[in-house]
N, C-alpha and C. Protein backbone atom coordinates (compact mmCIF):
# COMPACT_ATOMS: atom_id res chain seq x y z
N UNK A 1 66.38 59.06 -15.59
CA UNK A 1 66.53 58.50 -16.93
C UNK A 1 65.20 58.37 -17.67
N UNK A 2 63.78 58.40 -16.97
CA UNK A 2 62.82 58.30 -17.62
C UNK A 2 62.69 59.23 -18.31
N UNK A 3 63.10 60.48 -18.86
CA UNK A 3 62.93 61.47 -19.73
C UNK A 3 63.82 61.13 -21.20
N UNK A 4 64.58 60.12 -20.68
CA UNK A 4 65.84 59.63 -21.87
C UNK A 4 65.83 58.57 -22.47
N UNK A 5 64.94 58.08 -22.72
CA UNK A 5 64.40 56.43 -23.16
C UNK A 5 64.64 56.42 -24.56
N UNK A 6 64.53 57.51 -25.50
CA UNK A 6 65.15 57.64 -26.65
C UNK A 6 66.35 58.14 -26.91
N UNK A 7 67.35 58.48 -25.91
CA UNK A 7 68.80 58.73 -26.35
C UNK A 7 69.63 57.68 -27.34
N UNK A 8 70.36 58.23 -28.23
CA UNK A 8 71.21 57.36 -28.45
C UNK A 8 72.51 57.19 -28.33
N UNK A 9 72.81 58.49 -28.16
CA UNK A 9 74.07 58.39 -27.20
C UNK A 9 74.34 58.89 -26.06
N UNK A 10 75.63 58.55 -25.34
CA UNK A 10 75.27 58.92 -24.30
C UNK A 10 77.05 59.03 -23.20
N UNK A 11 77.44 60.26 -23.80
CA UNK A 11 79.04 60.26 -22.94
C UNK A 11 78.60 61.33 -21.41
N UNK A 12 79.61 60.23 -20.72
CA UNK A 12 79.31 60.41 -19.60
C UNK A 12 80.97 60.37 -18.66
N UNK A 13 81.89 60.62 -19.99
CA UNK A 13 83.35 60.70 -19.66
C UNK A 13 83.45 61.84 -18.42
N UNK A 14 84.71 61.60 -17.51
CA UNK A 14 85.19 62.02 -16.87
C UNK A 14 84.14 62.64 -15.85
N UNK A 15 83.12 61.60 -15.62
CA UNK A 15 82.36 62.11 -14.32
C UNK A 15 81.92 61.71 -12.87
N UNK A 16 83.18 60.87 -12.60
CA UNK A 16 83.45 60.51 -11.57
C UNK A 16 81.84 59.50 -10.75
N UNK A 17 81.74 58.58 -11.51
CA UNK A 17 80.42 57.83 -10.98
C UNK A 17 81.33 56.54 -10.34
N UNK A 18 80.62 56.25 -9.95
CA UNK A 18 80.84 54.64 -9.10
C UNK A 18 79.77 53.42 -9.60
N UNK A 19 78.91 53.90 -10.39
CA UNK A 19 78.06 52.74 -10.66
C UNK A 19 77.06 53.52 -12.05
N UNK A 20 76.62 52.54 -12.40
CA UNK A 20 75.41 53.53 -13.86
C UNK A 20 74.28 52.83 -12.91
N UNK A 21 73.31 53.83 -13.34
CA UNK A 21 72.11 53.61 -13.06
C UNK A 21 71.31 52.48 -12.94
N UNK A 22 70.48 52.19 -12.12
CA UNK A 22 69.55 50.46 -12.77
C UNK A 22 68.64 50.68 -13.86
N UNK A 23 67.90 52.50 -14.24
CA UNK A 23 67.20 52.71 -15.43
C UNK A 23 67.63 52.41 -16.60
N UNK A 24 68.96 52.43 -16.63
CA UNK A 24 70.18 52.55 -18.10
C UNK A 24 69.27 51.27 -18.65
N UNK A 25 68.98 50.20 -18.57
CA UNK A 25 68.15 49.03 -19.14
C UNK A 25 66.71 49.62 -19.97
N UNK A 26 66.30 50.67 -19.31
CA UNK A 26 65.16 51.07 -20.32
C UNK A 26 65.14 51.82 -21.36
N UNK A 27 67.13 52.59 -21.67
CA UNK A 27 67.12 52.99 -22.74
C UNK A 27 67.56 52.04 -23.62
N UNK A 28 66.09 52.14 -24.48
CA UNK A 28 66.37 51.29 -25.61
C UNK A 28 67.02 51.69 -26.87
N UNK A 29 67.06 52.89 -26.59
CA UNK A 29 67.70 53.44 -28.59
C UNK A 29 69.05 53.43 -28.09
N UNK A 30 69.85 53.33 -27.13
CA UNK A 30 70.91 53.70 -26.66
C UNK A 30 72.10 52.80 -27.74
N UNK A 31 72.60 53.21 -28.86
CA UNK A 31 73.24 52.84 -29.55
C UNK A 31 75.33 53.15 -29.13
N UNK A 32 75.59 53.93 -28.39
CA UNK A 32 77.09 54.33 -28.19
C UNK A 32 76.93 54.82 -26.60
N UNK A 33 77.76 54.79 -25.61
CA UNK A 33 77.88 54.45 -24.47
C UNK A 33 79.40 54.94 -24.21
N UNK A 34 80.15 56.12 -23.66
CA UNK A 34 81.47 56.69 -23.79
C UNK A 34 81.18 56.80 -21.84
N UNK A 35 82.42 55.91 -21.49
CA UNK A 35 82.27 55.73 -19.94
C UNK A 35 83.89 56.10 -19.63
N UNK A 36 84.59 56.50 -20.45
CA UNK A 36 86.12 56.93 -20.40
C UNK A 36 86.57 57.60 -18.58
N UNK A 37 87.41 57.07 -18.30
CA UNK A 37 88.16 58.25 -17.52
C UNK A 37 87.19 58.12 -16.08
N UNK A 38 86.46 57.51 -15.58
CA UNK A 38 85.94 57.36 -14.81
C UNK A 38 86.04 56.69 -13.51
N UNK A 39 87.55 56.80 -13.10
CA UNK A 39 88.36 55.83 -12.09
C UNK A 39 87.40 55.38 -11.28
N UNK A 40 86.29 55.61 -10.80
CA UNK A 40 85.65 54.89 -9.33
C UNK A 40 84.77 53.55 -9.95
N UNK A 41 84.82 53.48 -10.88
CA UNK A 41 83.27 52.86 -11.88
C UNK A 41 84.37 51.09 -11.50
N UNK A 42 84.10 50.45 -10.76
CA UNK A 42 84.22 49.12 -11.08
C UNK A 42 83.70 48.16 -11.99
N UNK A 43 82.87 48.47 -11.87
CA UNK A 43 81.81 47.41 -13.11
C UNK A 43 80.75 48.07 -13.60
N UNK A 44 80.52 47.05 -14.49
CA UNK A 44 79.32 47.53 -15.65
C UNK A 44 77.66 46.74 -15.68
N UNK A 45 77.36 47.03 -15.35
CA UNK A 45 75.59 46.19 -15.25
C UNK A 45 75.37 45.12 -16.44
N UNK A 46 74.91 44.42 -15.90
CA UNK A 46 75.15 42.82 -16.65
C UNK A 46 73.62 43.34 -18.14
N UNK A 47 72.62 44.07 -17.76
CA UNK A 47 72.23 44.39 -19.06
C UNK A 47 72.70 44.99 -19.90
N UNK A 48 74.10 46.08 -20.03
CA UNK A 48 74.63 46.61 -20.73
C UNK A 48 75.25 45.67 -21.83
N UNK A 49 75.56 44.67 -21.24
CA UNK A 49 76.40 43.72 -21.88
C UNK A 49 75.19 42.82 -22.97
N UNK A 50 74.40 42.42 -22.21
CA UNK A 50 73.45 40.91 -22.77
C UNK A 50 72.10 42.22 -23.09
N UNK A 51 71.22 42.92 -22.36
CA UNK A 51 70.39 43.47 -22.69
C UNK A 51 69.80 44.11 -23.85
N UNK A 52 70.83 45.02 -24.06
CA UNK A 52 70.87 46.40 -24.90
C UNK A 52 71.72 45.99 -26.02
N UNK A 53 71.44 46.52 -26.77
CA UNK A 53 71.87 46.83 -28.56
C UNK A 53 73.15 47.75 -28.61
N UNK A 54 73.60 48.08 -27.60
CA UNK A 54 74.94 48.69 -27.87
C UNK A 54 76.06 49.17 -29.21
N UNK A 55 76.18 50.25 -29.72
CA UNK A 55 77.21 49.36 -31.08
C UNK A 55 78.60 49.63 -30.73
N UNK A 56 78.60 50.80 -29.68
CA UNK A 56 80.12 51.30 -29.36
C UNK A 56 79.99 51.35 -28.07
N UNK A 57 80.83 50.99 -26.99
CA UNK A 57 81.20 50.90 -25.39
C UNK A 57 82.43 51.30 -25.37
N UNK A 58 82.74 52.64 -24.64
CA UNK A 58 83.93 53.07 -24.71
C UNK A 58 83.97 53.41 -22.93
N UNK A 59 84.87 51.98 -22.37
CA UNK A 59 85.20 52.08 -20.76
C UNK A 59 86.45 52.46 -20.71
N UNK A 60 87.06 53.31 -21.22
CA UNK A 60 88.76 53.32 -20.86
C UNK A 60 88.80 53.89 -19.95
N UNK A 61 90.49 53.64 -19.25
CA UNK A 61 90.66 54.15 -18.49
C UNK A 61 89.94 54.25 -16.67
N UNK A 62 89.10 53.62 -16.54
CA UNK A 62 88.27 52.99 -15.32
C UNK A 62 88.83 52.39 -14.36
N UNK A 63 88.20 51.40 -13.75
CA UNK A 63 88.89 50.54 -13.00
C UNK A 63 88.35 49.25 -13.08
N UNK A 64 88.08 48.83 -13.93
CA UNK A 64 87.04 47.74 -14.16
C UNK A 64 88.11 46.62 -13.93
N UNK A 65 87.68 45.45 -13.31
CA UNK A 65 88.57 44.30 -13.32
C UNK A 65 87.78 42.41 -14.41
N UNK A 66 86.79 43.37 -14.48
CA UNK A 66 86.12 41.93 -15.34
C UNK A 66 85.23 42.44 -16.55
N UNK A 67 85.23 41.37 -17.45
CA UNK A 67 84.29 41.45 -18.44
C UNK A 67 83.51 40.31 -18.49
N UNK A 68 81.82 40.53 -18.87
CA UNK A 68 81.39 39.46 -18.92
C UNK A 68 82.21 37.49 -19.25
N UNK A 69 81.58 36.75 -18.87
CA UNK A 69 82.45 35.46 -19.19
C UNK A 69 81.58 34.71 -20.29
N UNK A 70 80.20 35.70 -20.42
CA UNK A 70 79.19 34.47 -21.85
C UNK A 70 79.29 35.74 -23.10
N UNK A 71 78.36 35.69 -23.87
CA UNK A 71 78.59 36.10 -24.81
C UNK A 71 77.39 37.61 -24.80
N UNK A 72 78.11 38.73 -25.52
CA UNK A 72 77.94 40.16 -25.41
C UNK A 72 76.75 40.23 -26.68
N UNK A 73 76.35 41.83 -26.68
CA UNK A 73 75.40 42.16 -27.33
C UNK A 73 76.02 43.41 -28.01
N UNK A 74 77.18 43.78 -27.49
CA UNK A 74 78.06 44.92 -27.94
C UNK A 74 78.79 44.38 -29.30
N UNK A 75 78.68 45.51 -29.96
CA UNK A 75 79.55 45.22 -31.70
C UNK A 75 81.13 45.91 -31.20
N UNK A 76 81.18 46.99 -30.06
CA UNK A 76 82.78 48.17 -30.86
C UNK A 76 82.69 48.05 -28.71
N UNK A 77 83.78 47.27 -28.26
CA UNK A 77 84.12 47.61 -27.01
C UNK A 77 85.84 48.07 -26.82
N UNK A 78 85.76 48.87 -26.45
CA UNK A 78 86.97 49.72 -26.14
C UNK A 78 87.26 49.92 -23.83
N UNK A 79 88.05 48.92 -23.60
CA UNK A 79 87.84 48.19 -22.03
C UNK A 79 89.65 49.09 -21.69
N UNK A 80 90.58 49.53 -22.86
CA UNK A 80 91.91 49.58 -22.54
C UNK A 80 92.04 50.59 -21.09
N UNK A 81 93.32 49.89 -20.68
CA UNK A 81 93.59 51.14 -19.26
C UNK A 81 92.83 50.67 -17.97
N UNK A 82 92.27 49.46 -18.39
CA UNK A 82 91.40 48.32 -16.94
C UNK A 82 92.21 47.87 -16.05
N UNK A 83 91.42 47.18 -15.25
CA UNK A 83 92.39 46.01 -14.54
C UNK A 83 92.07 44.17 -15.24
N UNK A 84 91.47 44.11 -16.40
CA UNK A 84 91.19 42.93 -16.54
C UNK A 84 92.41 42.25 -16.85
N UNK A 85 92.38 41.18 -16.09
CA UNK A 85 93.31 39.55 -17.06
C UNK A 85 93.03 38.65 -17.32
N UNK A 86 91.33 38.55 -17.79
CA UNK A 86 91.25 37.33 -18.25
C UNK A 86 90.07 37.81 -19.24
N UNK A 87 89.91 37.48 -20.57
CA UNK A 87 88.93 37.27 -21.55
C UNK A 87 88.45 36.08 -21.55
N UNK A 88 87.19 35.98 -21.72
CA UNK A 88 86.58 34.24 -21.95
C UNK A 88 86.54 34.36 -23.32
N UNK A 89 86.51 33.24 -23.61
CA UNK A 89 86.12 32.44 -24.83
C UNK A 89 85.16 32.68 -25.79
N UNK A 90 83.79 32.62 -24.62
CA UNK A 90 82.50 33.26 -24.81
C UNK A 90 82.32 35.27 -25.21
N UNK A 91 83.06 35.46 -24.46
CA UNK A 91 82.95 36.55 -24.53
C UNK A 91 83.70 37.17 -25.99
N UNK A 92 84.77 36.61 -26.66
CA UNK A 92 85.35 36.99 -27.62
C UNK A 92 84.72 36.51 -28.86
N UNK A 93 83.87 35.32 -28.86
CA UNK A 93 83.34 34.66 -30.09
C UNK A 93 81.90 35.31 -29.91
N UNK A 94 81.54 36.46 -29.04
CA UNK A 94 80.04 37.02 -29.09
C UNK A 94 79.79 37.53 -30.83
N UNK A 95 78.79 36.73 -31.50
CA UNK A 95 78.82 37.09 -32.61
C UNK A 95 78.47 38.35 -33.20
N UNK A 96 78.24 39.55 -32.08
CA UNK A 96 77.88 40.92 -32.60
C UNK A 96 79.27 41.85 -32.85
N UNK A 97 80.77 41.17 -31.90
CA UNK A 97 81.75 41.82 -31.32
C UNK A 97 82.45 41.96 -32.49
N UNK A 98 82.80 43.08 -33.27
CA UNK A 98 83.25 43.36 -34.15
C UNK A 98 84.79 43.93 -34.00
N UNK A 99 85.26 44.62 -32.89
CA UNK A 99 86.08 45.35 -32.52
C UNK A 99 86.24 45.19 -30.93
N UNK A 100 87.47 45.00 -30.49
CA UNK A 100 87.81 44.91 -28.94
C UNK A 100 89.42 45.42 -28.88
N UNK A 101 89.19 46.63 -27.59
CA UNK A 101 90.59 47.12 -27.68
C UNK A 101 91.17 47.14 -26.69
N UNK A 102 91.69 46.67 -26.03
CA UNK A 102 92.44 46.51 -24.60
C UNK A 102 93.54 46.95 -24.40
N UNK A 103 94.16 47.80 -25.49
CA UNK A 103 95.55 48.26 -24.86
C UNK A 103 95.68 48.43 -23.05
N UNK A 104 96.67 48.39 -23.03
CA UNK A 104 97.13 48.65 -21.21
C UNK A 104 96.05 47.70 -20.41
N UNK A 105 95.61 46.59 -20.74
CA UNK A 105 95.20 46.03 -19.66
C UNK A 105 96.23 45.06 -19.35
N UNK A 106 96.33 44.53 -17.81
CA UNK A 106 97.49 43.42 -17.74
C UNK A 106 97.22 42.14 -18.04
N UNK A 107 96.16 41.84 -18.96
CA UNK A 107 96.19 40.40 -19.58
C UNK A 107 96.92 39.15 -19.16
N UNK A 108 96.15 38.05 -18.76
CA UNK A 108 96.93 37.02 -18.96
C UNK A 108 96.22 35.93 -20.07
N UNK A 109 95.19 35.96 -20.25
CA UNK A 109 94.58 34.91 -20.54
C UNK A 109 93.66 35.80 -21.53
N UNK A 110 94.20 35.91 -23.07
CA UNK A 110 94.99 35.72 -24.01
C UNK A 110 96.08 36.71 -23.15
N UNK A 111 97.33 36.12 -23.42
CA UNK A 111 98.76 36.79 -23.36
C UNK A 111 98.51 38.25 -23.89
N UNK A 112 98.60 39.19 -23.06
CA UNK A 112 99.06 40.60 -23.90
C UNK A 112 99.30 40.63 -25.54
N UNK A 113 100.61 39.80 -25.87
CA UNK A 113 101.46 39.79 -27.11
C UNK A 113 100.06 39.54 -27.79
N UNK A 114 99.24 38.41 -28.06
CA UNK A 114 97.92 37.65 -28.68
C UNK A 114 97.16 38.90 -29.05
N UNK A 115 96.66 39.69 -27.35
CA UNK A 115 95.43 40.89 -27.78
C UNK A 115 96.22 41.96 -28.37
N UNK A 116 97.56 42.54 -28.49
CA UNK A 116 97.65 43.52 -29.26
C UNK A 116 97.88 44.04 -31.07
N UNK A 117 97.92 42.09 -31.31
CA UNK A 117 97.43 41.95 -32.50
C UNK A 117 96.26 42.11 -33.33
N UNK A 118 94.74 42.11 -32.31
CA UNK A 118 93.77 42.38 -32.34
C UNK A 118 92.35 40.94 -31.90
N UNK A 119 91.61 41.40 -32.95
CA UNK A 119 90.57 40.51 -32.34
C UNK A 119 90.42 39.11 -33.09
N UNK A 120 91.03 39.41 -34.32
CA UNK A 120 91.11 37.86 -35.04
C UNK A 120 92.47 37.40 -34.33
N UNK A 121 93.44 37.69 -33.94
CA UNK A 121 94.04 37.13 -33.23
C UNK A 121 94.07 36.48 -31.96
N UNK A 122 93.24 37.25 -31.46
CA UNK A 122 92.62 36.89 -30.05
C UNK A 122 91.59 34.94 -30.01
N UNK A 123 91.06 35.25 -31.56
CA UNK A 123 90.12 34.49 -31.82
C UNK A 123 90.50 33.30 -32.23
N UNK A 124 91.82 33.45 -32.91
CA UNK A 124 92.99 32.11 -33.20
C UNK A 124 93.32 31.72 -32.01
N UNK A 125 93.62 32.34 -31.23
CA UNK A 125 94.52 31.83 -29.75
C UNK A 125 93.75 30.88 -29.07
N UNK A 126 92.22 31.34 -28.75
CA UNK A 126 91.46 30.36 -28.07
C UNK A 126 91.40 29.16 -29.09
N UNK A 127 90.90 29.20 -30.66
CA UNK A 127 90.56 28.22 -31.45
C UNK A 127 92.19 27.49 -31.20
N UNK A 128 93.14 28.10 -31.43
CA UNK A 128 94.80 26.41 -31.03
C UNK A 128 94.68 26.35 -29.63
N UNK A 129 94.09 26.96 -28.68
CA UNK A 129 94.11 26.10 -27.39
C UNK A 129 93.22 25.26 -27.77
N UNK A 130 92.05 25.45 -27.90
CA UNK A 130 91.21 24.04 -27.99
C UNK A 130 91.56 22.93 -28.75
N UNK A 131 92.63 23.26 -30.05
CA UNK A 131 93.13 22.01 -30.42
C UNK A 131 94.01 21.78 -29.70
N UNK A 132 95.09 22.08 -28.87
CA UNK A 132 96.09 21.95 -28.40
C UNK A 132 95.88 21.03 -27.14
N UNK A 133 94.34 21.25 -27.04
CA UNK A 133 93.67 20.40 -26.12
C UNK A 133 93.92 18.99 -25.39
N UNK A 134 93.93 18.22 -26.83
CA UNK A 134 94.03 16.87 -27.17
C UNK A 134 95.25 16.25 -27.55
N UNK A 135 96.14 17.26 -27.37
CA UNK A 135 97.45 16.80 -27.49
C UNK A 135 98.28 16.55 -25.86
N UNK A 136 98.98 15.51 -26.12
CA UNK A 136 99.18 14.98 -24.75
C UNK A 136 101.02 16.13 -24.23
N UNK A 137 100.59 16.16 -23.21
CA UNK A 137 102.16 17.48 -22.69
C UNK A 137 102.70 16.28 -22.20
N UNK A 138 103.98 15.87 -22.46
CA UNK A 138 105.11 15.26 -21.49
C UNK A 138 106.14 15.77 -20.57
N UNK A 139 106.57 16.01 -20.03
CA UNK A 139 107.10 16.81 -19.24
C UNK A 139 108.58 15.49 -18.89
N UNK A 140 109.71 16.75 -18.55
CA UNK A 140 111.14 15.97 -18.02
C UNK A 140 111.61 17.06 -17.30
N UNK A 141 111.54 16.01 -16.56
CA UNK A 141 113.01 16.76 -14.86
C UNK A 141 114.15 16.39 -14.90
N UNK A 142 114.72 17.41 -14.87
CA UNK A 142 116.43 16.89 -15.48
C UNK A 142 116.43 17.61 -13.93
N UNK A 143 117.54 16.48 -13.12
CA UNK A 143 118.25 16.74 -12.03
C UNK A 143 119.85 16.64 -11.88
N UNK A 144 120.53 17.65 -11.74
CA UNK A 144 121.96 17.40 -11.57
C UNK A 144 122.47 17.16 -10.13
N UNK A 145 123.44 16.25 -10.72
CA UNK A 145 124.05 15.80 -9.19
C UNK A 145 125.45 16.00 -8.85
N UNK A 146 126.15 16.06 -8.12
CA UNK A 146 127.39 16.22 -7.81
C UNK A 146 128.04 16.55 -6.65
N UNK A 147 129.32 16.76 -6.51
CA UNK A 147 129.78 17.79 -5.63
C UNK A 147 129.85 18.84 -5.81
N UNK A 148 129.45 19.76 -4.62
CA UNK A 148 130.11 21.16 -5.24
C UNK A 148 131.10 21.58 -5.27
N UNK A 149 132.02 22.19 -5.96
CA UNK A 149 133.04 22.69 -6.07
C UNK A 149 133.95 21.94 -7.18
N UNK A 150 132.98 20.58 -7.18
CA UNK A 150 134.34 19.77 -8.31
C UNK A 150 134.10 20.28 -9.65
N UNK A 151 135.21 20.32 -10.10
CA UNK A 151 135.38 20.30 -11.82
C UNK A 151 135.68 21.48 -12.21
């Protein structure tokens, strides 16, 4: 990678890696990042995320099961076709994140239904949990009793 310190982009679709490099941190012009189709790739190096200036991250299709849990440096992430189910909080209010696309991931936390509305939706969901916070849940157990067979 030391010959590539000024790339700015950089697709690397369908080439069967298992990991990116530890140099990938010294490209600094590295503006777009296409990691598509790359089933062995579990994860992504924690400078890609917080380090680098990123404006487009395109992981589809991978096998990734997590995304950072604090807040990103990426503007355009495209993660759909993962294994993730959980988005943080942090990670969705990263104030560079302009665009996030998760189709086909199995989501739980925002609900599927939430992320395929998009990213301001995503961004409502956490903001009414946190009010929803302070509201007290009551809960009732309804138990039936009887014999069986009567009636």
């Amino acid at each position: 990678c030391a010959g590539l310190k000024k790339l700015e982009g950089l697709s690397l679709r369908w080439c069967d890696i298992q990991e990116l490099p530890a140099e990938l941190d010294e490209m600094n012009e590295l503006e777009w990042l296409w990691l598509d189709d790359n089933k062995s790739l579990l994860s992504l190096p924690a400078c890609l995320w917080h380090e680098m200036n990123i404006v487009a991250l395109r992981a589809a299709n991978c096998c990734l099961q997590n995304v950072p849990s604090r807040e990103i440096n990426t503007h355009n992430v495209d993660i759909s076709g993962n294994f993730v189910t959980h988005l943080s909080k942090a990670f969705v209010f990263s104030p560079n994140l302009k665009n996030l696309t998760v189709r086909g991931c199995p989501l739980v936390v925002p609900p599927i239904e939430v992320c395929q509305q998009g990213l301001l939706a995503i961004k409502q969901y956490f903001t009414a949990l946190d009010k929803a916070d302070g509201i007290r849940r009551g809960r009732l157990k309804i138990l039936f009793m009887g014999s069986t067979m009567a009636g």
